[in-house]
N, C-alpha and C. Protein backbone atom coordinates (compact mmCIF):
# COMPACT_ATOMS: atom_id res chain seq x y z
N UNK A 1 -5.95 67.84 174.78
CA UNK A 1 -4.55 67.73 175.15
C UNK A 1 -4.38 68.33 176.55
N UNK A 2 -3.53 67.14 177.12
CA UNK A 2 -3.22 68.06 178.79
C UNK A 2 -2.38 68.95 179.06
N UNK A 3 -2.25 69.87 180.16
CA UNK A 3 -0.91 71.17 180.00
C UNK A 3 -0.20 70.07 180.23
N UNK A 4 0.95 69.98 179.54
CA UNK A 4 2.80 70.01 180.38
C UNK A 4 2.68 70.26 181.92
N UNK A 5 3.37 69.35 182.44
CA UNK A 5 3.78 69.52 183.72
C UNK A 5 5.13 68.95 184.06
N UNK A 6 5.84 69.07 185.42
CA UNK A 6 7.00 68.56 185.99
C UNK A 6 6.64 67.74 186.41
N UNK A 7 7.46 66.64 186.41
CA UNK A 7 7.60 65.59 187.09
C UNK A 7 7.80 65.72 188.90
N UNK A 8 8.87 66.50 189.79
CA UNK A 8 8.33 67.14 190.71
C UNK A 8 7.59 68.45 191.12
N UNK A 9 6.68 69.06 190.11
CA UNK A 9 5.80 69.90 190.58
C UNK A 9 5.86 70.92 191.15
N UNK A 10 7.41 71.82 191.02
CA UNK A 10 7.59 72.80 192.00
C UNK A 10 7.99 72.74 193.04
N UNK A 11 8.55 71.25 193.28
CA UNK A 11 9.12 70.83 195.01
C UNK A 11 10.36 72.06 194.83
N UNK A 12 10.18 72.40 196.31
CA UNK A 12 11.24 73.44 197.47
C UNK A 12 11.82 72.96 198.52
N UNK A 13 13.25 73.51 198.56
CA UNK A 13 13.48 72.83 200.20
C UNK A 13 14.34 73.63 200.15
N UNK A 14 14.75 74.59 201.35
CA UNK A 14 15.64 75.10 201.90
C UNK A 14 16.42 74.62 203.06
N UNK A 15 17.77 74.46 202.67
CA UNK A 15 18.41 73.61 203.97
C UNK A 15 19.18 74.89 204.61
N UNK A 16 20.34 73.80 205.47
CA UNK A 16 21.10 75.06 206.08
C UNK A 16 21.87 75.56 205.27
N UNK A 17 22.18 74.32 204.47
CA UNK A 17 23.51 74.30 203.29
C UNK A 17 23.29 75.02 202.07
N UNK A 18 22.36 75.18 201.52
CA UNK A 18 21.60 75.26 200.16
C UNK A 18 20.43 75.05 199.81
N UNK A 19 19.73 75.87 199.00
CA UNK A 19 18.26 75.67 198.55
C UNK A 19 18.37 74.95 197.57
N UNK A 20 17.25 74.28 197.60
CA UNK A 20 17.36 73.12 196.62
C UNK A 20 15.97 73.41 195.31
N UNK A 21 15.79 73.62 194.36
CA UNK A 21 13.98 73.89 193.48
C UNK A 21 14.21 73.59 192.19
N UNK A 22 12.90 72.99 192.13
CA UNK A 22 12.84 72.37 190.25
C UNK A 22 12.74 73.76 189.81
N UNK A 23 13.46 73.41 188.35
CA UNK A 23 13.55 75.00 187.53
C UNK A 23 11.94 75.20 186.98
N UNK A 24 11.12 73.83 186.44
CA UNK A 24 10.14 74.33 185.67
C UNK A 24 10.34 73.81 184.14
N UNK A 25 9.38 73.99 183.86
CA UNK A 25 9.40 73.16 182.25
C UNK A 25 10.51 74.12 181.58
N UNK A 26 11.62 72.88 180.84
CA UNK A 26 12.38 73.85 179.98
C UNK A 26 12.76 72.91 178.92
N UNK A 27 12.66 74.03 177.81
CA UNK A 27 12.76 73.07 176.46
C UNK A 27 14.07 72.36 176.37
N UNK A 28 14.38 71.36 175.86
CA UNK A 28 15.73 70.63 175.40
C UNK A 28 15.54 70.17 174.54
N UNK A 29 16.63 70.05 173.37
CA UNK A 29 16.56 69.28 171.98
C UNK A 29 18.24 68.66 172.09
N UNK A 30 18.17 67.31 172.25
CA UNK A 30 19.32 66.14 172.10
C UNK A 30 19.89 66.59 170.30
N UNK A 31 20.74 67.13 170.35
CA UNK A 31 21.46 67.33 168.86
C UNK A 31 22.72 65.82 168.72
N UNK A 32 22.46 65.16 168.12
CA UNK A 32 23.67 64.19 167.59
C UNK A 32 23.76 64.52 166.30
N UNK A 33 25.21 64.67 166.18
CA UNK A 33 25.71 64.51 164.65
C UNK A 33 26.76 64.18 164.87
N UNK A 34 28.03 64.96 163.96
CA UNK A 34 29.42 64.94 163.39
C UNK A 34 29.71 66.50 163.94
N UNK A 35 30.11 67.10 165.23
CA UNK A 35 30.50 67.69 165.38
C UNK A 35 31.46 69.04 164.56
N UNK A 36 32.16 68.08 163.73
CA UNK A 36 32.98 68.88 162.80
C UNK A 36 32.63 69.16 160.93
N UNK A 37 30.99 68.87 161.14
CA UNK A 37 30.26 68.83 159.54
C UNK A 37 29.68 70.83 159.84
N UNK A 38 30.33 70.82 158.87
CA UNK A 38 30.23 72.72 158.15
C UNK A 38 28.47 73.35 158.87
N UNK A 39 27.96 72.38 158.80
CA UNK A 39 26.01 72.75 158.30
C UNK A 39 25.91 72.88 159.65
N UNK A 40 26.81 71.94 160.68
CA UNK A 40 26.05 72.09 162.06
C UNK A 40 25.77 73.72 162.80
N UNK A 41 27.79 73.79 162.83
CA UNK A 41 27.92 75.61 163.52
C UNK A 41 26.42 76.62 162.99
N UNK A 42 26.14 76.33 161.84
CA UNK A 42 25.05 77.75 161.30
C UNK A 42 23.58 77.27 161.65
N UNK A 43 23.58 76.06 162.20
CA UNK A 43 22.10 75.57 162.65
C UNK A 43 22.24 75.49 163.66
N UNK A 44 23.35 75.50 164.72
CA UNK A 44 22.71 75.72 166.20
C UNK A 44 22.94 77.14 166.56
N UNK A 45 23.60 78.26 165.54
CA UNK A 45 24.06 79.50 165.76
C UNK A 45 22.66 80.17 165.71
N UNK A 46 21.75 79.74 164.41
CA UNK A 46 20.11 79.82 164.22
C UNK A 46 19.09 79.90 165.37
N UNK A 47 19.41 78.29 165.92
CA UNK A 47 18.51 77.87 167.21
C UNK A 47 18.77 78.36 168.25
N UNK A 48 19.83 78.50 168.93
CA UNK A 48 20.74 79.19 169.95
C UNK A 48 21.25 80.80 170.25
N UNK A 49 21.64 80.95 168.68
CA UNK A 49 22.36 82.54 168.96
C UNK A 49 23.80 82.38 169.26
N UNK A 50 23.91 80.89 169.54
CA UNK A 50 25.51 80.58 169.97
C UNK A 50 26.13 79.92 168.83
N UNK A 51 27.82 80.09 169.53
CA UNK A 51 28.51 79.54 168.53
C UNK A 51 28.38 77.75 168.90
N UNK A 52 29.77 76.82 168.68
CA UNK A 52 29.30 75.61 169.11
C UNK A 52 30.00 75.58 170.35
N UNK A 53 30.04 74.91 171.30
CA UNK A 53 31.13 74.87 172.30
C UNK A 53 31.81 73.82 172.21
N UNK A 54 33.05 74.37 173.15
CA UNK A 54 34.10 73.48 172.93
C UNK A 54 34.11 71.84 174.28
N UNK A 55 34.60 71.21 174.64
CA UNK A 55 34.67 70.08 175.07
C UNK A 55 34.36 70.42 176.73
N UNK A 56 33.10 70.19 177.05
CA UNK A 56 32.46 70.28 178.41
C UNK A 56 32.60 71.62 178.43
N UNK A 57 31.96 72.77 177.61
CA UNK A 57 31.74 73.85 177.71
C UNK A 57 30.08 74.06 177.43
N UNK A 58 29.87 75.11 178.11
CA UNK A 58 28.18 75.51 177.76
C UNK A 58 28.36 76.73 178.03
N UNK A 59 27.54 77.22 176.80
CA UNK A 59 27.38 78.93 176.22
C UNK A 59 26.11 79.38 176.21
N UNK A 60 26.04 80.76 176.33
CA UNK A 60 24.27 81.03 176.64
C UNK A 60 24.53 82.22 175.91
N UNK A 61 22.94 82.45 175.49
CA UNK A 61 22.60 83.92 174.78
C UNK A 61 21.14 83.78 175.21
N UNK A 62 21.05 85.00 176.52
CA UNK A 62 20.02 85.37 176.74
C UNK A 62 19.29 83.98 177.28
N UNK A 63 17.85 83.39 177.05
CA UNK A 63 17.15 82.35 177.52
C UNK A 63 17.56 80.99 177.04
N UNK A 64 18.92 81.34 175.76
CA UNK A 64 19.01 80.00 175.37
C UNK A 64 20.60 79.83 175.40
N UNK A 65 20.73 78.52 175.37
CA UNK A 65 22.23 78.06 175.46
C UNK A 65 22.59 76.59 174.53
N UNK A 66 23.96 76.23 174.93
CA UNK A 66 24.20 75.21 173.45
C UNK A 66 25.10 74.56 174.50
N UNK A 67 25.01 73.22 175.22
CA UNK A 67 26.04 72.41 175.99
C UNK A 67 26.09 71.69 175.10
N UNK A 68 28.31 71.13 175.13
CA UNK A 68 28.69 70.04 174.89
C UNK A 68 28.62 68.95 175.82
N UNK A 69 27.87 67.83 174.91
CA UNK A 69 27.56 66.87 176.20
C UNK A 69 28.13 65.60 176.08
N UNK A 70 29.30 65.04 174.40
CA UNK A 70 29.90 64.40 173.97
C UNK A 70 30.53 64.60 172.65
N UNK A 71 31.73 63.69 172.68
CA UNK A 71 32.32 64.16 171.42
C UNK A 71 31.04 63.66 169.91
N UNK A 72 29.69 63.34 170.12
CA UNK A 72 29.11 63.68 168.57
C UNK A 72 27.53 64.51 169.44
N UNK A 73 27.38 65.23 170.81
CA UNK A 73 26.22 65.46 170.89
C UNK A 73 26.57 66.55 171.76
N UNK A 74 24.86 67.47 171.55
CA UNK A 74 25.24 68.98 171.93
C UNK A 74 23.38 68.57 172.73
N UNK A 75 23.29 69.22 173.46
CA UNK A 75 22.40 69.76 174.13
C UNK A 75 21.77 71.40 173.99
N UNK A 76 20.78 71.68 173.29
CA UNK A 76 20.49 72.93 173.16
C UNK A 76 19.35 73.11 174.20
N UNK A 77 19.28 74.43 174.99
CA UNK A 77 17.80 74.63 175.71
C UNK A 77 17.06 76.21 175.04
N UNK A 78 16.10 76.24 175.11
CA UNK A 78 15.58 77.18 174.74
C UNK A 78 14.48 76.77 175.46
N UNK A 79 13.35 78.01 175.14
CA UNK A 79 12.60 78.20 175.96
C UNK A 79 11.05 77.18 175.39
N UNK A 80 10.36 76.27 176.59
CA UNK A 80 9.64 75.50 176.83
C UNK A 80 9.03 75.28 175.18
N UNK A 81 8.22 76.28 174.79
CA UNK A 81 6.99 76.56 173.88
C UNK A 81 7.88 76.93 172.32
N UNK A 82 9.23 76.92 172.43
CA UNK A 82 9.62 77.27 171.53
C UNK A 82 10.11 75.86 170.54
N UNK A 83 10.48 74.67 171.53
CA UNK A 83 10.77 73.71 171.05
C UNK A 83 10.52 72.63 169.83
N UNK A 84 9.33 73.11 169.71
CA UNK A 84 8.90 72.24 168.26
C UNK A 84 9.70 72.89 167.05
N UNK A 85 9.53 74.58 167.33
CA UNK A 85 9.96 75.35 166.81
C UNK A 85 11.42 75.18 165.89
N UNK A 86 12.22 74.61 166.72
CA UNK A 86 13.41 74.69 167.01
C UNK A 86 14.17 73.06 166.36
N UNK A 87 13.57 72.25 166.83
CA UNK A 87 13.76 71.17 165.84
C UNK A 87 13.22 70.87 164.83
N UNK A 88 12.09 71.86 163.85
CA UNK A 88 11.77 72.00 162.81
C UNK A 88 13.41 72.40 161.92
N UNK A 89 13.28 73.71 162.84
CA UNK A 89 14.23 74.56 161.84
C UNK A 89 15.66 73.48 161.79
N UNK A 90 15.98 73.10 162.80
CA UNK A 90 17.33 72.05 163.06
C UNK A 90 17.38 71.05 161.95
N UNK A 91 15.62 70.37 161.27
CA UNK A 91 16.22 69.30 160.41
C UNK A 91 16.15 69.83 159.27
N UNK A 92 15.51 71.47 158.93
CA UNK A 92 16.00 72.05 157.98
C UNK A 92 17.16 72.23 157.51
N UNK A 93 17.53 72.83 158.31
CA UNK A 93 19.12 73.38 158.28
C UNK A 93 19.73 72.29 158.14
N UNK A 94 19.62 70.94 158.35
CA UNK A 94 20.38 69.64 158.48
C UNK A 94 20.15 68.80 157.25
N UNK A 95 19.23 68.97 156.95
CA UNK A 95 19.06 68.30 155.57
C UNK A 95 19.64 67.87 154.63
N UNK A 96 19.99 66.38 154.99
CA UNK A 96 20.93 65.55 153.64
C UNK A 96 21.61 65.64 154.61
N UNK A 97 22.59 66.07 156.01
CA UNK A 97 23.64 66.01 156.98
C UNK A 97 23.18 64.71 157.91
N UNK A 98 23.98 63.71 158.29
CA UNK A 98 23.22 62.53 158.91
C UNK A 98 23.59 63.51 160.58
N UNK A 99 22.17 63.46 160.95
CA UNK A 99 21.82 63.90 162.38
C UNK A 99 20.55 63.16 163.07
N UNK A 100 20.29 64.04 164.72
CA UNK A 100 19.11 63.42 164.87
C UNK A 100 19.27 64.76 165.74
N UNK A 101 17.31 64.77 165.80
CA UNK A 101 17.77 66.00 166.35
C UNK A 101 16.40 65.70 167.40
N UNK A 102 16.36 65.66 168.67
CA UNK A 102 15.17 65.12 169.30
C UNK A 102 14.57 66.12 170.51
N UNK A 103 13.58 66.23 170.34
CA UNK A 103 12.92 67.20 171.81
C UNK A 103 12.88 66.22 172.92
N UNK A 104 13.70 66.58 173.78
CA UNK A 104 13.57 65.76 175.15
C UNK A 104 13.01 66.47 176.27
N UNK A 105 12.57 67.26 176.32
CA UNK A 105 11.98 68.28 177.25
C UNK A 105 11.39 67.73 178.32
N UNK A 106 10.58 66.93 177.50
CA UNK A 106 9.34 66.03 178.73
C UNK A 106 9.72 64.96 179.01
N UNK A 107 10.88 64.51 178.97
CA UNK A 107 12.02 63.02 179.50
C UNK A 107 12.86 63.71 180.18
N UNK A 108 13.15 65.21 180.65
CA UNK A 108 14.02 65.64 181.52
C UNK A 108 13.39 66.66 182.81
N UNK A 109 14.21 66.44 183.85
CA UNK A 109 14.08 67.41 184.93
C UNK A 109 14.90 68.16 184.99
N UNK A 110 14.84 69.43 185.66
CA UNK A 110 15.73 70.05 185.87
C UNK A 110 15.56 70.86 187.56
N UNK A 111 16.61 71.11 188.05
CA UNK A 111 16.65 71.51 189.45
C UNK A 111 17.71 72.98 189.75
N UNK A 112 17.55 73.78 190.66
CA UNK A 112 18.11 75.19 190.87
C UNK A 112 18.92 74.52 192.09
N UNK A 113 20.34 74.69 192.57
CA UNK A 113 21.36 74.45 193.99
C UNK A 113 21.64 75.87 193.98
N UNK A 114 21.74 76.62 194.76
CA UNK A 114 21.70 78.18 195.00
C UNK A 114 21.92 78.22 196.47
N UNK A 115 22.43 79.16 196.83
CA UNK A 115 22.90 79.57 198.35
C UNK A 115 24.36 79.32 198.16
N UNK A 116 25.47 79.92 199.78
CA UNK A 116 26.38 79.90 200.01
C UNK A 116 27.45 78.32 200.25
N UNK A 117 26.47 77.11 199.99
CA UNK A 117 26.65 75.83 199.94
C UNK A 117 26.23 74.97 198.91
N UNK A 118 25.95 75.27 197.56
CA UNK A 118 25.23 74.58 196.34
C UNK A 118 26.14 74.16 195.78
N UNK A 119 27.71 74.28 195.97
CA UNK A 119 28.78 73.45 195.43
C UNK A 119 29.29 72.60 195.97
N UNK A 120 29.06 72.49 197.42
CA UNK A 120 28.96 71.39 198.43
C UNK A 120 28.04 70.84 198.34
N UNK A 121 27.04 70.74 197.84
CA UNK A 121 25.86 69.84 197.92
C UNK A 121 26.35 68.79 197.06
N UNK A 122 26.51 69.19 195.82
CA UNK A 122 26.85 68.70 194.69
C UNK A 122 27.92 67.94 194.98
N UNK A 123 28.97 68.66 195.69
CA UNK A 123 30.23 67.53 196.04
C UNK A 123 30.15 66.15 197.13
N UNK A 124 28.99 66.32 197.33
CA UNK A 124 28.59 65.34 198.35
C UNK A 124 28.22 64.23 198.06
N UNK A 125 27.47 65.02 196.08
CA UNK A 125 27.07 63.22 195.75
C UNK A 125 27.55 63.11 194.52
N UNK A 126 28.25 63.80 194.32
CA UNK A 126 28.92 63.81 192.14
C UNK A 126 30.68 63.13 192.75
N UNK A 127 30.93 62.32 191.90
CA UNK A 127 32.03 62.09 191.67
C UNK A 127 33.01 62.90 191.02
N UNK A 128 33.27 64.22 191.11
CA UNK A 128 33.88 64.80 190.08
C UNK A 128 34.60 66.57 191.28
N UNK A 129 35.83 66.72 190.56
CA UNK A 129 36.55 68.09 191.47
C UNK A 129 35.71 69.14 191.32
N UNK A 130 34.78 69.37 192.42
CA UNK A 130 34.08 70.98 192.07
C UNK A 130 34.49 71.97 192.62
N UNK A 131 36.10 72.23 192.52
CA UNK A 131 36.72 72.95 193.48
C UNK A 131 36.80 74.07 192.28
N UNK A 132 36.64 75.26 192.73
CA UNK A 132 36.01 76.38 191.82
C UNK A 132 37.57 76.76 190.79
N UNK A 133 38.73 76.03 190.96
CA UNK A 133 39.57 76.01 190.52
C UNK A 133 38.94 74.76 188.95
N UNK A 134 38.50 73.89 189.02
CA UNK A 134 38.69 72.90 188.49
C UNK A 134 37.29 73.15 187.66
N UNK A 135 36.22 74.00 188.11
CA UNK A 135 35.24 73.81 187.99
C UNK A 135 34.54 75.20 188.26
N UNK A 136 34.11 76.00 186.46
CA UNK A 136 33.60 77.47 187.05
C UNK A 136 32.33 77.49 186.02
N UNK A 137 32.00 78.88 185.91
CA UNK A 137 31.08 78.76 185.04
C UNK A 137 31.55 79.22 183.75
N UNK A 138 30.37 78.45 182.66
CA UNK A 138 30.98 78.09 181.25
C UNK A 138 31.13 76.36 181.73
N UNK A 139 31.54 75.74 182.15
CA UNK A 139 31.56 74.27 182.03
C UNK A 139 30.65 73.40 182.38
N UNK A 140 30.21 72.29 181.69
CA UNK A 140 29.92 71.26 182.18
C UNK A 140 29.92 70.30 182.21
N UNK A 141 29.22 69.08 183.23
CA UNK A 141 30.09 68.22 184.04
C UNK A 141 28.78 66.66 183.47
N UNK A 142 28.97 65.83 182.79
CA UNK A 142 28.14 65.11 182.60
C UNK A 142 28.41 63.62 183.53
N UNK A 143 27.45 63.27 184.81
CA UNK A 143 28.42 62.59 185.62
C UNK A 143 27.43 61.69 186.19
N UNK A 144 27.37 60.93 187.49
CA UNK A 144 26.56 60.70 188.38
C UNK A 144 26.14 61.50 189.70
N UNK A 145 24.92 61.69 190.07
CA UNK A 145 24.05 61.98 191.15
C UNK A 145 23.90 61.18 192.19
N UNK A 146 24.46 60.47 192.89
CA UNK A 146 24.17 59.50 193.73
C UNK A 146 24.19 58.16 192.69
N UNK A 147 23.12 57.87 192.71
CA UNK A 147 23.07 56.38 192.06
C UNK A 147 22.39 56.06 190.34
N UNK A 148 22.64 57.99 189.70
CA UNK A 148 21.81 58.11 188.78
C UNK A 148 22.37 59.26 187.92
N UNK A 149 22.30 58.98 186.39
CA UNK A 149 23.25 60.20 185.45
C UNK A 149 22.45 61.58 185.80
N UNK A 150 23.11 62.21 185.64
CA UNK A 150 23.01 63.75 185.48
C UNK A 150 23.90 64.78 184.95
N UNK A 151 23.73 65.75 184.52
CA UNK A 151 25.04 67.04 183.78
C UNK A 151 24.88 68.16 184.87
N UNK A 152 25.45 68.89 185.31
CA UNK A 152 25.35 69.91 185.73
C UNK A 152 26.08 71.10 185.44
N UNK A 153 25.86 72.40 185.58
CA UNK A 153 26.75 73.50 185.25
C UNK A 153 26.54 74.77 186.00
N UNK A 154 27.20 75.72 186.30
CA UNK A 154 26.87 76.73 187.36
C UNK A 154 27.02 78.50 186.39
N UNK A 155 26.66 79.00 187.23
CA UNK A 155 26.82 80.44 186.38
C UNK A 155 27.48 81.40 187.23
N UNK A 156 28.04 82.37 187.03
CA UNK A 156 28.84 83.18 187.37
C UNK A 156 28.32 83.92 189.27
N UNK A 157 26.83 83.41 189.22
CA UNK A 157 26.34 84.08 190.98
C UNK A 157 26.74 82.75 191.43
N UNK A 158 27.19 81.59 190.99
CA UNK A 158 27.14 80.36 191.89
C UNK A 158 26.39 79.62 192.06
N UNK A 159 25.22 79.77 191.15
CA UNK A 159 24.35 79.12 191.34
C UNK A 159 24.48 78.29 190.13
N UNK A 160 24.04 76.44 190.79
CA UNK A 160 23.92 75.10 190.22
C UNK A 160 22.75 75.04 189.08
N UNK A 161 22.80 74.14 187.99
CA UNK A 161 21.49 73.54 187.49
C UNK A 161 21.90 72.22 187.04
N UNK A 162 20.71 71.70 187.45
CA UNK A 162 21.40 70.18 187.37
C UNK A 162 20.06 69.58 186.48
N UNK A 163 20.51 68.75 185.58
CA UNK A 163 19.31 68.24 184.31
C UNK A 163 19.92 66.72 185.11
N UNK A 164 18.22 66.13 184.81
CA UNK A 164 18.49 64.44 184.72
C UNK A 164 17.41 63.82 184.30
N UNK A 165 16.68 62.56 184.16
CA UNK A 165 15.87 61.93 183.67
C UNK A 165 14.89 62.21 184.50
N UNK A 166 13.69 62.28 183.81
CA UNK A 166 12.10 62.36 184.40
C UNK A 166 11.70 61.57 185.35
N UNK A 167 12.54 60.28 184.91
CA UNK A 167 11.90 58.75 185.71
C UNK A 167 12.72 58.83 187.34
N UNK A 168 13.78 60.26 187.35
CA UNK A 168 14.79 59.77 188.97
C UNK A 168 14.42 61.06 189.15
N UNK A 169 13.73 61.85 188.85
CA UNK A 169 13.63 63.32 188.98
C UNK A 169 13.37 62.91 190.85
N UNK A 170 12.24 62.49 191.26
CA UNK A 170 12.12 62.73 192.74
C UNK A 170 13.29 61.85 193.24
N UNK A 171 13.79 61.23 193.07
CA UNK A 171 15.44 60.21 193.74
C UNK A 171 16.25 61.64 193.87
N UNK A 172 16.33 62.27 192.50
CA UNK A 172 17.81 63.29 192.21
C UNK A 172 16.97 64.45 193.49
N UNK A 173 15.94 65.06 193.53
CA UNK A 173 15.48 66.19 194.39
C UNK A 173 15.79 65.37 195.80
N UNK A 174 15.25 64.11 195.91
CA UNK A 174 15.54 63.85 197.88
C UNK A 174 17.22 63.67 197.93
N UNK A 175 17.98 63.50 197.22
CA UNK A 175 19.14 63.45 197.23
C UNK A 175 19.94 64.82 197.80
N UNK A 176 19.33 65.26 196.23
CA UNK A 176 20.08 66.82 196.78
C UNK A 176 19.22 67.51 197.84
N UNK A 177 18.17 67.17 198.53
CA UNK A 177 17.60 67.84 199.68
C UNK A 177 18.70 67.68 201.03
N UNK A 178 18.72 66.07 200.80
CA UNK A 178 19.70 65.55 202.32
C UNK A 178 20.82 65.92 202.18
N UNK A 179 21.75 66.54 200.77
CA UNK A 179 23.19 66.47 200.90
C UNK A 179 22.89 68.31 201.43
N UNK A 180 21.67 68.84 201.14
CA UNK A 180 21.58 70.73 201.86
C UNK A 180 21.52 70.86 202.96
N UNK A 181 20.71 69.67 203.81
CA UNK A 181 20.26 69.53 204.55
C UNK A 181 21.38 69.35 205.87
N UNK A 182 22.52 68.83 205.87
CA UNK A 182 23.28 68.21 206.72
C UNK A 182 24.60 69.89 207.25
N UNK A 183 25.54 69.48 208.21
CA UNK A 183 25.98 70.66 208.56
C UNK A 183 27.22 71.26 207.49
N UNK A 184 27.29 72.48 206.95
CA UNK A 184 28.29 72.78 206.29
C UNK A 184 29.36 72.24 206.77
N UNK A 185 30.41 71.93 205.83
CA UNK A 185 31.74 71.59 205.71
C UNK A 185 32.68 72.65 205.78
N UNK A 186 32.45 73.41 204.73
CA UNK A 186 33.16 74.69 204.39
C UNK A 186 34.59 73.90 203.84
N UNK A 187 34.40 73.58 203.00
CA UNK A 187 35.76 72.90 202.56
C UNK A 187 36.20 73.83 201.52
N UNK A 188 35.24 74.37 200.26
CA UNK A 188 35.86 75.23 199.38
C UNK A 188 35.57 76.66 199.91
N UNK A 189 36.43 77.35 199.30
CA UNK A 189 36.10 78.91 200.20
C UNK A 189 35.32 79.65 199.48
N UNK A 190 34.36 79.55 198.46
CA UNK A 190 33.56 80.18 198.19
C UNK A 190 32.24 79.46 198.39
N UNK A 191 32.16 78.47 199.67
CA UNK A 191 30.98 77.98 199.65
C UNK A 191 30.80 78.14 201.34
């Protein structure tokens, strides 16, 4: 068996605007169900440590977290090696509950936007208000990247993470390289 790897490999780029870096292998398990079935809350409270979140909210405990990513699907991450782990216990806990519960880990990328411009980057190619009024941390944003889906969500230093498919992983990194790359705007005032 071969190690796990990223799809971009550790690519870096520091612009003027914002640093741009793949996070690194990180576990994900696609949760679909019935949002409002009793069995779910105590099986992702299990996997997570969290409660469920509410509508484009994402909650963390420690290395792991629980995003709402539609009204019947949750996004859980935990850590890389833990993942088999984790959707074992999920179709336990689920059992006889109609769900699906899938490791997507190695079908996703993920990327770090960090610096005094990583919410401008983002506004450069997401269709969506990232004006820190509209848009803080605790939320997230399931949207387009330029010409390609992605979710993103930020944390309380300001710093971005943006998940998307394996197959646009290098499209979504040269994207967000050129939108760091170009001269600040300074349009929101905390960027």
């Amino acid at each position: 068996m071969s190690d796990a790897v990223t799809a971009p490999k550790g690519a870096s780029s520091v612009g003027p605007v914002a640093q741009v870096e793949e996070r690194g292998l990180q576990g994900m398990v696609t949760l679909r169900a019935d949002l409002s079935e009793p069995a779910l809350a105590g099986a992702v409270k299990a996997a997570t440590g969290c409660a469920l979140p509410e509508t484009r909210q994402i909650l963390y405990n420690g290395d792991r977290a629980v995003a709402w990513m539609s009204p019947d699907e949750l996004l859980l991450l935990v850590p890389y090696v833990d993942t088999v782990d984790v959707v074992a216990a999920l179709e336990a806990a689920l059992a006889g509950v109609h769900h699906l519960a899938v490791d997507v880990s190695d079908a996703r990328a993920s990327f770090a936007i960090s610096g005094p411009g990583a919410r401008e980057v983002l506004a450069r190619l997401c269709p969506v208000d990232l004006s820190p009024v509209a848009f803080g941390p605790g939320e997230i944003r399931r949207t387009r990247l330029a010409q390609v889906p992605a979710a993103f969500w930020t944390d309380e230093a300001g710093r971005f993470t943006l998940v998307c498919f394996r197959s646009v992983a290098r499209y979504a990194f040269d994207a967000l390289v050129g939108a760091a790359s170009g001269d600040k705007v300074g349009y929101f005032q905390e960027s």
